[in-house]
Protein backbone atom coordinates (compact mmCIF):
# COMPACT_ATOMS: atom_id res chain seq x y z
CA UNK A 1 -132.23 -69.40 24.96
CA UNK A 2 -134.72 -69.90 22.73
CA UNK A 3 -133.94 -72.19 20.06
CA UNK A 4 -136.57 -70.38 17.09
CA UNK A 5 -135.09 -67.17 17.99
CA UNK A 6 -131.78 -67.03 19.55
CA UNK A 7 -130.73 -65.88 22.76
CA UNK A 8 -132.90 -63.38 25.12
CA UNK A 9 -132.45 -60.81 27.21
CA UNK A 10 -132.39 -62.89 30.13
CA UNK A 11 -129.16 -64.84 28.70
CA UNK A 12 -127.54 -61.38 27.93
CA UNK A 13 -128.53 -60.75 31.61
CA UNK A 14 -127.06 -64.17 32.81
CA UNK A 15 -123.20 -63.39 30.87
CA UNK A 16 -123.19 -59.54 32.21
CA UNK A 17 -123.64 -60.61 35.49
CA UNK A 18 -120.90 -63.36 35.27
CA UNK A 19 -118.60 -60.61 35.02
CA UNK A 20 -116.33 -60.27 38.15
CA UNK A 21 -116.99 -56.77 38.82
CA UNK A 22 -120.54 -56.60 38.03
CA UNK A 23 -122.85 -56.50 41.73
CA UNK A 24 -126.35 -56.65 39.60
CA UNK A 25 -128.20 -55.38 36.75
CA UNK A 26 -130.01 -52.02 37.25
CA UNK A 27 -132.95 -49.87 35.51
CA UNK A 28 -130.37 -47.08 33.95
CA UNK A 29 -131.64 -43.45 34.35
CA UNK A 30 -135.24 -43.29 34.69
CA UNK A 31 -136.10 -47.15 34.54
CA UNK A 32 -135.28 -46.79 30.93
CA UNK A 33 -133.00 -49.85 30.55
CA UNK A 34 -135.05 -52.99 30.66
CA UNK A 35 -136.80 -55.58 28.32
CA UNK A 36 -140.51 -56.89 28.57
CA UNK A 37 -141.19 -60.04 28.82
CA UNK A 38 -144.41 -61.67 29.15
CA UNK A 39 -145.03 -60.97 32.94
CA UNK A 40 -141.88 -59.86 33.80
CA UNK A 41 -139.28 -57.35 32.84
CA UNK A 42 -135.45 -58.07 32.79
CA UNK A 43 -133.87 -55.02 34.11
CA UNK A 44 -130.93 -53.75 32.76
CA UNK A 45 -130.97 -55.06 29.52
CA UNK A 46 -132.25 -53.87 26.29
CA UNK A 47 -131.78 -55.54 23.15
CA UNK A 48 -131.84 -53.68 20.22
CA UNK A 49 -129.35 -51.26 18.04
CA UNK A 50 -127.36 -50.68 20.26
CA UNK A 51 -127.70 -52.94 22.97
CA UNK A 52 -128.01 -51.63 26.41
CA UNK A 53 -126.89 -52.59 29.50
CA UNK A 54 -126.75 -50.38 32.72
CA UNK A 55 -125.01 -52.08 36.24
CA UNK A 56 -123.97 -51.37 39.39
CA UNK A 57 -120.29 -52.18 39.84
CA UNK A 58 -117.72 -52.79 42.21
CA UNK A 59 -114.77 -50.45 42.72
CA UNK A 60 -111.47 -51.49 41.89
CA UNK A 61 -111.27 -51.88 38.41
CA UNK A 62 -111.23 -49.16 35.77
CA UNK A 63 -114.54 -48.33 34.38
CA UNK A 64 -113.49 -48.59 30.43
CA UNK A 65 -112.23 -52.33 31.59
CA UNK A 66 -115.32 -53.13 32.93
CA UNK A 67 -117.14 -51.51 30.03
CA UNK A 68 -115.35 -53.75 27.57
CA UNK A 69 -115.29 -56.74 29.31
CA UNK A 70 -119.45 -56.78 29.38
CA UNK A 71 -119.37 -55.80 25.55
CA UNK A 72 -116.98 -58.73 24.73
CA UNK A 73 -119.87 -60.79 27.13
CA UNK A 74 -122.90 -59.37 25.64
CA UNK A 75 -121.45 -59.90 22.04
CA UNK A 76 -120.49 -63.71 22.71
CA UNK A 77 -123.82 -64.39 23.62
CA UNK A 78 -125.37 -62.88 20.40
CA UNK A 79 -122.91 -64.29 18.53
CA UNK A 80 -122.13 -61.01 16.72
CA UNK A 81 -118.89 -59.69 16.74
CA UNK A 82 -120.06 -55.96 15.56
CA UNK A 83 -123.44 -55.36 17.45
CA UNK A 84 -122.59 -51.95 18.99
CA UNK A 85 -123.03 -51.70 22.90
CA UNK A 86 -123.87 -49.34 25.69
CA UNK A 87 -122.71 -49.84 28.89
CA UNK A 88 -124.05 -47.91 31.71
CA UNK A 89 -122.41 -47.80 35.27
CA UNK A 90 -125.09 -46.65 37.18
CA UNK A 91 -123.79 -46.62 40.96
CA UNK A 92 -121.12 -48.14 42.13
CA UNK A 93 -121.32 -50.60 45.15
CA UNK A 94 -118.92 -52.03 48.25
CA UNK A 95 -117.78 -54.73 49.36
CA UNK A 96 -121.21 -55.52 50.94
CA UNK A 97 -123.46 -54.95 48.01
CA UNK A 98 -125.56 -58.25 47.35
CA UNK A 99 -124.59 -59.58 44.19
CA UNK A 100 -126.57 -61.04 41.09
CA UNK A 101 -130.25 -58.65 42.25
CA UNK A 102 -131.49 -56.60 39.65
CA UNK A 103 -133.43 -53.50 40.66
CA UNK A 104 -135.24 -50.92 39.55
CA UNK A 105 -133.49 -46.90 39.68
């Protein structure tokens, strides 16, 4: 985090893929869901109104569960209770998926 200007996408990035059922962070449709950093580009995340988030997830749990749970994450990170969000579930992955990797689609 950046203490002039708050928390980044790469903190967003670090809570969402806390989440149990999250495998890793992914582009969304068309590479569209990512921030630009100097040099590098956090996929999967996009700050802004709303944020976005798009993630490949694990079965088991009900999407709307997992959609909530990464709002509630994403929202106690920007310490704003009413910043809307967008959560995409891109693919879905096994038990053998390698988790924390963000990709590209």
């Amino acid at each position: 985090m950046n203490e002039a200007t708050g928390p980044g996408p790469e903190d967003v990035a670090a809570a969402v893929l806390e989440h149990p059922a999250v495998l890793r962070l992914h582009g969304g449709p068309f590479g569209s869901i990512a921030s630009y950093l100097p040099g590098r580009r956090v996929w999967g995340v996009r700050l802004g109104d709303p944020v976005e988030i798009a993630v490949v997830v694990s079965l088991g749990t009900p999407f709307g569960e997992i959609a909530d749970g990464i709002a509630a994450r994403v929202r106690a990170v920007l310490a704003d209770d009413a910043v809307a969000v967008e959560v995409t579930v891109a693919d879905v992955g096994g038990v053998d998926a390698a988790p924390g990797r963000a990709v590209a689609p």
